[in-house]
C-alpha atoms as a PDB file:
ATOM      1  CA  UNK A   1       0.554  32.163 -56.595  1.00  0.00           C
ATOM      2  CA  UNK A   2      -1.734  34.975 -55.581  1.00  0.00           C
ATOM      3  CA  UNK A   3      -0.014  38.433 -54.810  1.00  0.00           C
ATOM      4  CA  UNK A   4      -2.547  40.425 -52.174  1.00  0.00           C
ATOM      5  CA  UNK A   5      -1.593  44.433 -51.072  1.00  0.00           C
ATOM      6  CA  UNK A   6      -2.996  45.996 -48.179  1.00  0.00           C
ATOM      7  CA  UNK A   7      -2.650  48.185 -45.413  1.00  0.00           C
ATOM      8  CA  UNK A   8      -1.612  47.905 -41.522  1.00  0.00           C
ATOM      9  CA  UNK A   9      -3.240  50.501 -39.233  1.00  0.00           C
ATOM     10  CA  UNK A  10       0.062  51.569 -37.110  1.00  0.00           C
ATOM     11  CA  UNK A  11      -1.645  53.520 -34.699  1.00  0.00           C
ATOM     12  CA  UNK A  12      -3.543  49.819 -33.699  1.00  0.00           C
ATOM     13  CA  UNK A  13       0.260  47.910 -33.778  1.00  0.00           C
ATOM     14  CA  UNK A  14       1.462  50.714 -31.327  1.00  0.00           C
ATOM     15  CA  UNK A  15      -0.997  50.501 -28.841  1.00  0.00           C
ATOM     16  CA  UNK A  16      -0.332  46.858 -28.676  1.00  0.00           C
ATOM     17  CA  UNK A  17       3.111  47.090 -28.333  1.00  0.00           C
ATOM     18  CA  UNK A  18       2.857  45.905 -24.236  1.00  0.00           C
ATOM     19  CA  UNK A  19       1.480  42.989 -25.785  1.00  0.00           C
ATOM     20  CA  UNK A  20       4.218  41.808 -28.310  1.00  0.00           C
ATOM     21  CA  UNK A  21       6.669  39.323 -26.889  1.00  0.00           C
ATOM     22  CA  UNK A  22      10.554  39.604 -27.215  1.00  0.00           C
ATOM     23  CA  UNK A  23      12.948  37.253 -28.917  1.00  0.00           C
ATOM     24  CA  UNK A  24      16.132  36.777 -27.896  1.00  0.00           C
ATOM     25  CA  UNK A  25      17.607  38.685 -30.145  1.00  0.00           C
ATOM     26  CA  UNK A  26      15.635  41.900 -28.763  1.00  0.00           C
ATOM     27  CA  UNK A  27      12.817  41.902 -31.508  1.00  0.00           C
ATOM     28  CA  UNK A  28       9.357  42.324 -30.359  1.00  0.00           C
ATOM     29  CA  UNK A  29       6.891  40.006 -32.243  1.00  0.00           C
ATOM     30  CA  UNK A  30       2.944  40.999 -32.292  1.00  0.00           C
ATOM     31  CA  UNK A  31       0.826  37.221 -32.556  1.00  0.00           C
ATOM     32  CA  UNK A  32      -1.894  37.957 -35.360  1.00  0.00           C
ATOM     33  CA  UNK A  33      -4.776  35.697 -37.000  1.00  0.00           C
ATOM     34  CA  UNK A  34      -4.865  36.129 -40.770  1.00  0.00           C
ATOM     35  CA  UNK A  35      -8.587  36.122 -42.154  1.00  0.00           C
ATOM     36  CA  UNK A  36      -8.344  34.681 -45.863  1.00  0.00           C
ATOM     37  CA  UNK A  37     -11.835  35.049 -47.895  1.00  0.00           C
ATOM     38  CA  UNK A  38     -12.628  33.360 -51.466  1.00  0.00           C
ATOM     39  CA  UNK A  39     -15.227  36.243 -51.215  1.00  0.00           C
ATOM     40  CA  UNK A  40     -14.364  39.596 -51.192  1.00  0.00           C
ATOM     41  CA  UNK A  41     -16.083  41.650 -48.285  1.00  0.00           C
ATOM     42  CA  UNK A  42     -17.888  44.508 -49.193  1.00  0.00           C
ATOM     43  CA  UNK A  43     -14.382  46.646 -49.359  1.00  0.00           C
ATOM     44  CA  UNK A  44     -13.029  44.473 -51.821  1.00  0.00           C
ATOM     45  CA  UNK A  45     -11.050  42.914 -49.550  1.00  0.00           C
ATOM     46  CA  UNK A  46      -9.545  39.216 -49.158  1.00  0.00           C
ATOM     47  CA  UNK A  47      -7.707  39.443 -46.428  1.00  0.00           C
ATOM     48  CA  UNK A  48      -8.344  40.719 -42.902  1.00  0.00           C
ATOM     49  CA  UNK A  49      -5.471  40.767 -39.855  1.00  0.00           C
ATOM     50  CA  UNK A  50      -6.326  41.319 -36.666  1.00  0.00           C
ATOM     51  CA  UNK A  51      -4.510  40.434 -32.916  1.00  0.00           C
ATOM     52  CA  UNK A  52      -4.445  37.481 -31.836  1.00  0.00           C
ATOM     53  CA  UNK A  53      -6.169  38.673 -28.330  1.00  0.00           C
ATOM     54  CA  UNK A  54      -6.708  35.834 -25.869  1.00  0.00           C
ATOM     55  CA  UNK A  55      -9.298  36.102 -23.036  1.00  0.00           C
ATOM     56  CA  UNK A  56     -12.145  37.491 -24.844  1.00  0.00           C
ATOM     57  CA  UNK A  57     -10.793  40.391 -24.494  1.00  0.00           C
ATOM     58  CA  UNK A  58     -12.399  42.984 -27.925  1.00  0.00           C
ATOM     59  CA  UNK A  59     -11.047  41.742 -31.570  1.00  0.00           C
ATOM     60  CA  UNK A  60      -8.931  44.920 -32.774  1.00  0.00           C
ATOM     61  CA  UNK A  61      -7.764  44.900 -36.608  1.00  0.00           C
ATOM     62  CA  UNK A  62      -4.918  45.854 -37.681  1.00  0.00           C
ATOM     63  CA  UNK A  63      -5.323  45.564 -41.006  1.00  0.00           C
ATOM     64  CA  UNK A  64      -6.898  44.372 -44.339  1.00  0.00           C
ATOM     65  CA  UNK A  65      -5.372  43.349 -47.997  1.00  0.00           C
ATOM     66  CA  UNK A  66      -7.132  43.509 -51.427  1.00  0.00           C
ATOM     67  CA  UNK A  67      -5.889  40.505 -54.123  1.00  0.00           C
ATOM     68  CA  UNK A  68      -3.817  42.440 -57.153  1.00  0.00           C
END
């Protein structure tokens, strides 16, 4: 199993937050796409997470995860 540690840019998540959709129970639930590379990008990175945006409307990331 790989282990991977990274970051999420809150400031992004909050501004989505009109966008997250509620359970039942109350929680609110942002849809994301997880980007996994065998690669690393030129960050060092494996792992990219942005929103799930539908429409076409601009890609924002929310965050990215080096493998430890």
């Amino acid at each position: 199993m790989k282990t991977y540690k990274g970051y999420l840019n809150l400031s992004n998540i909050e501004a989505l937050k009109s966008k997250a959709q509620k359970s039942k129970k109350g929680n609110l639930f942002l849809n994301v796409i997880i980007y996994v590379r065998e690669e690393v990008d030129s960050y060092g990175n494996h792992i990219s997470i942005k929103y799930d945006n539908v429409g076409g409307e601009k890609a924002i990331y929310l965050g990215n995860a080096k493998e430890i």
